[in-house]
N, C-alpha and C. Protein backbone atom coordinates (compact mmCIF):
# COMPACT_ATOMS: atom_id res chain seq x y z
N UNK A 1 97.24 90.69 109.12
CA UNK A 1 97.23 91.67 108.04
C UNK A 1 96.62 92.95 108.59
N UNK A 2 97.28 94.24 108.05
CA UNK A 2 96.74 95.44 108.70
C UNK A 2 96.50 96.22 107.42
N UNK A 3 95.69 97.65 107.46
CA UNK A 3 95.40 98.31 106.61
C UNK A 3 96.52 98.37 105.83
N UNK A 4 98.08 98.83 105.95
CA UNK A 4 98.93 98.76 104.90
C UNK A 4 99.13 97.71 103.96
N UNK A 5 98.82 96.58 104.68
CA UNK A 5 98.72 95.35 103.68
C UNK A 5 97.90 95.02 102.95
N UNK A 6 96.78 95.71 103.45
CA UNK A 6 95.74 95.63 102.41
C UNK A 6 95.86 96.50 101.38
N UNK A 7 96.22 97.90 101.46
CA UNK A 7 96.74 98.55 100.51
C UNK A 7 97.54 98.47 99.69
N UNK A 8 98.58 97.72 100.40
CA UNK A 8 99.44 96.67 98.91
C UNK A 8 98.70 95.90 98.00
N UNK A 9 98.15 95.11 98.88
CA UNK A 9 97.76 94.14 97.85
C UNK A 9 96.42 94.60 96.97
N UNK A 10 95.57 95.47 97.27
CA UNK A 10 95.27 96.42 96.90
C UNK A 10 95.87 97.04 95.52
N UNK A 11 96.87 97.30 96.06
CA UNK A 11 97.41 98.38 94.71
C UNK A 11 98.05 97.23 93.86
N UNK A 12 98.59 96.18 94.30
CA UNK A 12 99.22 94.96 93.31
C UNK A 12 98.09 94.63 92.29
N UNK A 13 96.90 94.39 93.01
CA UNK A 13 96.12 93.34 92.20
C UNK A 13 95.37 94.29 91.37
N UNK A 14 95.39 95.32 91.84
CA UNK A 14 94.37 96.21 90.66
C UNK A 14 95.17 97.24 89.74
N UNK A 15 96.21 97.56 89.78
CA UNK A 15 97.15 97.98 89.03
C UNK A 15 97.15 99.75 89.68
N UNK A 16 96.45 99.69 90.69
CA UNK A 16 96.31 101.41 91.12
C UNK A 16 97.87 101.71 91.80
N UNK A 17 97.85 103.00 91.98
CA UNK A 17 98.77 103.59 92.66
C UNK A 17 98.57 103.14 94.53
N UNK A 18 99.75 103.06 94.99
CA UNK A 18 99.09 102.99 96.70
C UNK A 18 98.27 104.44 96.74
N UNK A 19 98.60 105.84 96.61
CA UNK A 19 97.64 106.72 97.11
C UNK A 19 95.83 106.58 96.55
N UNK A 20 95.78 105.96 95.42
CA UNK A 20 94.44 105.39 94.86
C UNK A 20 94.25 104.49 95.92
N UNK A 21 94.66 103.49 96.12
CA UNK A 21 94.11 102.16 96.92
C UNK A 21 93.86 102.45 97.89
N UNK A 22 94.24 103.35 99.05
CA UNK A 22 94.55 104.10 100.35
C UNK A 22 93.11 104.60 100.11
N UNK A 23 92.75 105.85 99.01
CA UNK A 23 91.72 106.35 99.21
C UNK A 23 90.26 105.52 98.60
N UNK A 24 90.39 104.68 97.87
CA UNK A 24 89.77 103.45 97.54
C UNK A 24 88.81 102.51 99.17
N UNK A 25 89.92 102.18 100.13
CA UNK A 25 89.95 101.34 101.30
C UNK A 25 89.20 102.35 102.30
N UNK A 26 89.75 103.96 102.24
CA UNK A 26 89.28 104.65 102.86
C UNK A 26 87.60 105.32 102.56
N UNK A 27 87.52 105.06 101.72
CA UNK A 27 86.17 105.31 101.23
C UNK A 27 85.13 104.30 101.72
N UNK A 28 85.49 102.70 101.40
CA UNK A 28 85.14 102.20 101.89
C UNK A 28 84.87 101.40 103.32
N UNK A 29 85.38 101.98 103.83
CA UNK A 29 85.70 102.29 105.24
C UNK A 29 84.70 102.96 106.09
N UNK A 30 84.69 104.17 105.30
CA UNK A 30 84.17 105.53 105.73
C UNK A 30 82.55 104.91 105.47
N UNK A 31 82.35 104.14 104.37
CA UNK A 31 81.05 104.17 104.19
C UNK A 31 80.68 103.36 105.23
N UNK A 32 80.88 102.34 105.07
CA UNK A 32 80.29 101.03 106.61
C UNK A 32 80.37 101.69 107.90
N UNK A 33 81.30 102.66 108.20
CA UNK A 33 81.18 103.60 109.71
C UNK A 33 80.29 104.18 109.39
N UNK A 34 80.06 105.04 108.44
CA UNK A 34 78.76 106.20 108.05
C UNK A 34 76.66 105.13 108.12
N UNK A 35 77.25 103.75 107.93
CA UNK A 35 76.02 103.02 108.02
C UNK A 35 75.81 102.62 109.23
N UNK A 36 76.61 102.04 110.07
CA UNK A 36 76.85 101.66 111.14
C UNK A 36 76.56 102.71 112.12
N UNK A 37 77.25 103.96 112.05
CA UNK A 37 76.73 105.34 112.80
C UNK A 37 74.76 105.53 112.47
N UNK A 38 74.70 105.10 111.03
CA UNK A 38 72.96 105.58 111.19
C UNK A 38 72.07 104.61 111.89
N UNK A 39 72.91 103.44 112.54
CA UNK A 39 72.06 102.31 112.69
C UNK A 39 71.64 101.49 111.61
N UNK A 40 72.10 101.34 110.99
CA UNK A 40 71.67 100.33 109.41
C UNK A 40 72.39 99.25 109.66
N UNK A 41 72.95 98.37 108.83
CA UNK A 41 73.55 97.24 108.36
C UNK A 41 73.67 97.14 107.13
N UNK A 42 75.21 96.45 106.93
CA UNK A 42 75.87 96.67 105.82
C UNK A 42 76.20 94.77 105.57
N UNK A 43 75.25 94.37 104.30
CA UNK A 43 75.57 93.03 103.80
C UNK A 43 76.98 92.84 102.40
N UNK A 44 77.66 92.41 102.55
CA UNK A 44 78.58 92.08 101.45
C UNK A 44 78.77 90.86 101.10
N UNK A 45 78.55 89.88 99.87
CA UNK A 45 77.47 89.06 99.56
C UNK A 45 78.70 88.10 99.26
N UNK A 46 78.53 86.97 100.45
CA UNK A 46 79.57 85.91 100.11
C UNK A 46 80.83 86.25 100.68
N UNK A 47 80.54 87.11 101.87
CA UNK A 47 81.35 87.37 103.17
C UNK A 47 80.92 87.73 104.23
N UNK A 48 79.60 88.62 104.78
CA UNK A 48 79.48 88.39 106.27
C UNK A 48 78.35 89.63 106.30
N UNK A 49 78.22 90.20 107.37
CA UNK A 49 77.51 91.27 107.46
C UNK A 49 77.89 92.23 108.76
N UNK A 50 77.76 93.23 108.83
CA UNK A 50 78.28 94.36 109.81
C UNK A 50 76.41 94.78 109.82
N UNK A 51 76.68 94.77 111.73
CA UNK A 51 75.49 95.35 111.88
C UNK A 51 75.31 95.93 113.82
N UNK A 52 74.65 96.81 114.30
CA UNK A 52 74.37 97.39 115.39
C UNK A 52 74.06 96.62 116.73
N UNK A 53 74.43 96.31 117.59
CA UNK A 53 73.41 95.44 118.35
C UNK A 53 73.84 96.30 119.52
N UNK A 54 72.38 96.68 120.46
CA UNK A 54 72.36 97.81 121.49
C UNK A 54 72.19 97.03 122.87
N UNK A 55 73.26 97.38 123.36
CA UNK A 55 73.99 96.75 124.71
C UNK A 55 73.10 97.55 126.46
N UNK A 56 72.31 96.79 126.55
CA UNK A 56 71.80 97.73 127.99
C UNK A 56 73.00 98.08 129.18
N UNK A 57 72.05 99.35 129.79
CA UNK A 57 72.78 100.00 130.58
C UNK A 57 72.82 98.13 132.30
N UNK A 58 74.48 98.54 132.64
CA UNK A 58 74.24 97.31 133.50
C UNK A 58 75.36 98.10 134.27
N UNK A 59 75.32 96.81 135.55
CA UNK A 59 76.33 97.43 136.89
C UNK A 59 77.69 96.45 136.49
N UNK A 60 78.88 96.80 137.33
CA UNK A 60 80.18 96.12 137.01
C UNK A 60 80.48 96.18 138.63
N UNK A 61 81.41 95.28 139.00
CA UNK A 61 82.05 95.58 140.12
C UNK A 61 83.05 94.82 139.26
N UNK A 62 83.77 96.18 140.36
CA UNK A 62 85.31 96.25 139.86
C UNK A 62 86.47 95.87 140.45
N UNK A 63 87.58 95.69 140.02
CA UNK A 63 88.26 94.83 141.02
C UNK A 63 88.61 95.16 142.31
N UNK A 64 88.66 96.37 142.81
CA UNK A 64 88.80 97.00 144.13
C UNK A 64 87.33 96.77 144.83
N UNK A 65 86.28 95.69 144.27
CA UNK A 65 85.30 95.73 144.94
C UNK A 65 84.09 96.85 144.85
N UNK A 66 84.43 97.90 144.44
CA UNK A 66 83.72 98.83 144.09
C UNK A 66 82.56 98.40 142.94
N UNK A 67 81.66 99.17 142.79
CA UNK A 67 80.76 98.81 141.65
C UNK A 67 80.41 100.15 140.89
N UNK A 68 80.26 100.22 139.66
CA UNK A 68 80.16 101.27 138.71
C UNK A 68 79.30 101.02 137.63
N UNK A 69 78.92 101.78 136.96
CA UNK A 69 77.58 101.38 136.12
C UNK A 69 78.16 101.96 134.77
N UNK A 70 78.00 100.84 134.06
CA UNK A 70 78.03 100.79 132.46
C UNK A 70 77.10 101.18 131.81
N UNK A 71 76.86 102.54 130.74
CA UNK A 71 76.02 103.23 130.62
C UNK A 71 75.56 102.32 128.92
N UNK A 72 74.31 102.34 128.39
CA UNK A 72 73.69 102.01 127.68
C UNK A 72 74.29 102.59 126.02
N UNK A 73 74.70 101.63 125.47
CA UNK A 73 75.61 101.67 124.21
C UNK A 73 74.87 100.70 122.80
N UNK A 74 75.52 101.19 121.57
CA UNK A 74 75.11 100.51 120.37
C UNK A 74 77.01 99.71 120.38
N UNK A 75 77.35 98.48 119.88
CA UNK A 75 78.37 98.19 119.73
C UNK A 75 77.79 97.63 118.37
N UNK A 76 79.32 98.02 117.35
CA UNK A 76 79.16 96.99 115.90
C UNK A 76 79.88 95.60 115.89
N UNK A 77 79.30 95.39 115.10
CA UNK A 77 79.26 93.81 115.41
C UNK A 77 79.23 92.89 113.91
N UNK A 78 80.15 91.99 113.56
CA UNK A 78 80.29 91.39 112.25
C UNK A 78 79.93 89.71 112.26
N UNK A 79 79.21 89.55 111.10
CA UNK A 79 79.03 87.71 111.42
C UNK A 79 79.30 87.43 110.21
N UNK A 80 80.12 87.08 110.11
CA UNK A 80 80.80 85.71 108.73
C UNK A 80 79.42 85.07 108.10
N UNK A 81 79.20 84.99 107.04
CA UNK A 81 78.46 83.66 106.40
C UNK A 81 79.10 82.77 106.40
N UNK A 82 78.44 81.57 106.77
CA UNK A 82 78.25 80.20 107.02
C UNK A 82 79.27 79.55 105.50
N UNK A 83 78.00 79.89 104.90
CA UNK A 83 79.10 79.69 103.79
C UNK A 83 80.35 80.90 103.08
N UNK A 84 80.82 81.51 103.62
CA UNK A 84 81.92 82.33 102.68
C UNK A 84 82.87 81.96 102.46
N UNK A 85 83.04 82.52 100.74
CA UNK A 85 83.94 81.98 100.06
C UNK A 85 85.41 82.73 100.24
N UNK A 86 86.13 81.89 100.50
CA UNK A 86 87.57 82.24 100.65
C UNK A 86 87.88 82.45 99.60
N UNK A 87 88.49 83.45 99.13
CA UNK A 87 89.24 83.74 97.70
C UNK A 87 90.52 83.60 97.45
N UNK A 88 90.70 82.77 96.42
CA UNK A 88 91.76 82.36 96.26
C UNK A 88 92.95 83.57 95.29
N UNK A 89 93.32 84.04 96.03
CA UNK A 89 94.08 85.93 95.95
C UNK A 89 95.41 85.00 96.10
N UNK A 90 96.59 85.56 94.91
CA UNK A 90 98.11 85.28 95.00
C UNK A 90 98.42 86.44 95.36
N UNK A 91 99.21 86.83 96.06
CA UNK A 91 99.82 87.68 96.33
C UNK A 91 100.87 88.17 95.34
């Protein structure tokens, strides 16, 4: 499933227009990047959590044998709850 599909089903199940659902998805979108950019974490309750984890600077060798250095990064990062509930959504 990709963003357009979510926007369908989106616009099916809630009775919106696709350009509502689009900017609906995009909003929420925008917000979890906008938390994620401040370094925060974003919980959504009975599905998982989005959160920062900061990757040290390290060396690589590369396949020509060469070695190059991987510079010190935040990557986002999502973990499912244990228990989350699958929703039972008809299409």
């Amino acid at each position: 499933m990709n963003k357009s599909d979510l926007i369908q089903v989106a616009a099916a199940k809630t009775g919106l227009s696709q350009q509502q659902a689009r900017e609906c998805l995009d909003a929420f979108l925008g917000a979890i990047g906008k938390e994620m950019k401040d370094g925060g974490e974003v919980v959504i309750t009975d599905f998982g959590r989005f959160f920062t984890k900061k990757m040290p600077q390290r060396t690589v060798t590369l396949p020509d044998g060469r070695s190059s250095v991987v510079l010190e990064r935040e990557n986002v990062k999502f973990k499912a709850f244990q228990n989350m509930k699958l929703y039972n959504v008809k299409y």
